[in-house]
C-alpha atoms as a PDB file:
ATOM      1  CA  UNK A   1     -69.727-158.134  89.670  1.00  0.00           C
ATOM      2  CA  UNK A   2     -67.667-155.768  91.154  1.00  0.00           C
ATOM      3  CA  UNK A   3     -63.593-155.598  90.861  1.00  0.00           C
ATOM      4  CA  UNK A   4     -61.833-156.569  93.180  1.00  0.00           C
ATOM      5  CA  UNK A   5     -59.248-153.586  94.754  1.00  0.00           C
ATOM      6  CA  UNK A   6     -55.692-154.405  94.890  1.00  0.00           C
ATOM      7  CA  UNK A   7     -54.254-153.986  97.616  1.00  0.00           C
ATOM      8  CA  UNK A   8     -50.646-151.761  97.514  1.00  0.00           C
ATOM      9  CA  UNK A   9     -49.554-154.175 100.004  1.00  0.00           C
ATOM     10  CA  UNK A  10     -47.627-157.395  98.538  1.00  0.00           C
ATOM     11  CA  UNK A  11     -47.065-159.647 101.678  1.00  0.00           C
ATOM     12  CA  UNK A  12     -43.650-162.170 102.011  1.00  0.00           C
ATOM     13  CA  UNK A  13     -43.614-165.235 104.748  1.00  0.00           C
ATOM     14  CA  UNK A  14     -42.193-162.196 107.343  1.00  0.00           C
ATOM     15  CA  UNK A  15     -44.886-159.398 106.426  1.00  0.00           C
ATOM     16  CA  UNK A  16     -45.585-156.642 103.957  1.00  0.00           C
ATOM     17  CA  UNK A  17     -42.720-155.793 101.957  1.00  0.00           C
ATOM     18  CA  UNK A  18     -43.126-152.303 102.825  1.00  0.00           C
ATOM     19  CA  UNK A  19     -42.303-148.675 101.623  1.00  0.00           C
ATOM     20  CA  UNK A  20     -38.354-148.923 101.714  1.00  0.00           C
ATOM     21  CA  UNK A  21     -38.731-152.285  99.530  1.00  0.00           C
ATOM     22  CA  UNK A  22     -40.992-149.924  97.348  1.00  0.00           C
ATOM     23  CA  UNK A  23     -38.331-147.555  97.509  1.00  0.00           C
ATOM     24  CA  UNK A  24     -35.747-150.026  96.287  1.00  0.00           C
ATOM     25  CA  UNK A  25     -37.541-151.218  93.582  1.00  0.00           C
ATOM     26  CA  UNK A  26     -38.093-147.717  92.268  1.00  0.00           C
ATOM     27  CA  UNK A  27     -34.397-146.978  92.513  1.00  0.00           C
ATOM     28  CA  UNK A  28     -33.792-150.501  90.693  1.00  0.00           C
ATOM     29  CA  UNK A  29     -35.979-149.969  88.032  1.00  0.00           C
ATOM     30  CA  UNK A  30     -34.557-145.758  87.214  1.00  0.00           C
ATOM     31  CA  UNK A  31     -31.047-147.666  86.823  1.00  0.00           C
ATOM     32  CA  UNK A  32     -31.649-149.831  84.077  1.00  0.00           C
ATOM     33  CA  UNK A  33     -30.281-153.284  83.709  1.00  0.00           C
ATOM     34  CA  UNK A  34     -28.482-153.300  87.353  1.00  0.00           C
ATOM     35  CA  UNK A  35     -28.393-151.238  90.885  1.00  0.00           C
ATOM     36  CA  UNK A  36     -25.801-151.173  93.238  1.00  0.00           C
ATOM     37  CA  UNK A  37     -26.771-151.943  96.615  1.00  0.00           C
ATOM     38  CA  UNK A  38     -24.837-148.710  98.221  1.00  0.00           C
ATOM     39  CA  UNK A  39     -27.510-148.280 101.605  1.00  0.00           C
ATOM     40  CA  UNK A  40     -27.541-149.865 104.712  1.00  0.00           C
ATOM     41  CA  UNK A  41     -31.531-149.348 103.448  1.00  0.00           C
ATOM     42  CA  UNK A  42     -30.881-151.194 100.346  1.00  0.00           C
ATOM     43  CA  UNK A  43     -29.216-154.522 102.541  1.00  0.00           C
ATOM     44  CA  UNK A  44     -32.384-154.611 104.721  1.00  0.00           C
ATOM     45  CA  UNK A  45     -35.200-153.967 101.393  1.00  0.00           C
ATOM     46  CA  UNK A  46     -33.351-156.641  99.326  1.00  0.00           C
ATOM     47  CA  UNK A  47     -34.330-159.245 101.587  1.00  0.00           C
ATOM     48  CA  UNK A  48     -37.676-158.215 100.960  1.00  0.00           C
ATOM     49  CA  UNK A  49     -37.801-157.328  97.802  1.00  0.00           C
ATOM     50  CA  UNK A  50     -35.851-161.118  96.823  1.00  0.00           C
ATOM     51  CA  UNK A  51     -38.241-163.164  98.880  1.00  0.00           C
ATOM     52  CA  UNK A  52     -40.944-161.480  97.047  1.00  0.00           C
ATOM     53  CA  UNK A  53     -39.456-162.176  93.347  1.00  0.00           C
ATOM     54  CA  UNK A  54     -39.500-158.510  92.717  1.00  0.00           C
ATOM     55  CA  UNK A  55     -35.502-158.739  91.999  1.00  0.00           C
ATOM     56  CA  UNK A  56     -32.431-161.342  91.208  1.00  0.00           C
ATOM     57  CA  UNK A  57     -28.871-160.945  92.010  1.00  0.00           C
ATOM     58  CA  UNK A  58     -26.864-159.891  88.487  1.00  0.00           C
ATOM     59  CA  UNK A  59     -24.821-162.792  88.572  1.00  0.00           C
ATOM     60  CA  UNK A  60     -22.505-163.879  91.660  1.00  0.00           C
ATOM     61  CA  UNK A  61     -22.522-160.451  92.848  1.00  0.00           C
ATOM     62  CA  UNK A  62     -24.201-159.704  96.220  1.00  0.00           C
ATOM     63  CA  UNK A  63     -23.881-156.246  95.382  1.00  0.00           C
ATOM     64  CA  UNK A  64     -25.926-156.106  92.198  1.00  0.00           C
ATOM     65  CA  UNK A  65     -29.804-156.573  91.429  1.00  0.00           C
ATOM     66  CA  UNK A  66     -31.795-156.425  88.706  1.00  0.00           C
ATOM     67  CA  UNK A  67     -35.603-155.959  88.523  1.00  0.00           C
ATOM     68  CA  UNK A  68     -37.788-159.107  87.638  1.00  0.00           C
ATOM     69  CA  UNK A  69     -40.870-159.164  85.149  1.00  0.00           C
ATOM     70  CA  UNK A  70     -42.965-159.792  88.356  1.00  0.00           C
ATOM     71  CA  UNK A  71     -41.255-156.459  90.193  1.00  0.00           C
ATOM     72  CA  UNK A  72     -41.928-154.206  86.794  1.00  0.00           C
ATOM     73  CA  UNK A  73     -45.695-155.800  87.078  1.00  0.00           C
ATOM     74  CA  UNK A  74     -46.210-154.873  90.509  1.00  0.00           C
ATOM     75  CA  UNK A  75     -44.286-151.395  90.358  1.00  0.00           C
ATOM     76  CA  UNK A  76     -46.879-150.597  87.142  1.00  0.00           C
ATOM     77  CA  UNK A  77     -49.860-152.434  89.440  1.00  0.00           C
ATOM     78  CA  UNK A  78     -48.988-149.396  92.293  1.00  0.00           C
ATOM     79  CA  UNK A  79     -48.681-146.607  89.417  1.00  0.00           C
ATOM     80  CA  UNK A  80     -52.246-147.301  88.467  1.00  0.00           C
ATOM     81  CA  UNK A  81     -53.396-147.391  91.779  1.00  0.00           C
ATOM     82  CA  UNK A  82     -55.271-150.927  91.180  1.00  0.00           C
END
């Protein structure tokens, strides 16, 4: 049997999450525990990038994200080029 490719393309009820969500997550990830959403970029990836489970707010903040075990997966899933 062959493997199955997987595709770079994670897809949310509203569409692919897209390369400024990949972006985001990036930037998320090279900050360590939490990222300051500082972009008007940022405000339209997060949307994204929460509906997806690739990040959590830190707290009450709206401000503030952290990446998820499911956003490191997918991040690693992308560096492999699976």
């Amino acid at each position: 049997m062959e493997r199955a490719t997987l595709s770079p393309t994670r897809w949310t009820a509203s569409g692919p999450v897209g390369t400024r969500c990949i972006a985001l997550l990036r930037r998320v990830r090279a900050s360590g525990d939490a990222y300051t959403l500082i972009r008007n970029v940022d405000r339209d990836a997060v949307v994204k990038a929460l509906a997806a489970g690739f990040v959590a707010w830190v707290g009450q903040s709206l401000d503030h994200v952290r990446l998820t075990e499911r956003g490191a997966a997918y991040l690693d899933r992308l560096a492999r080029v699976e």
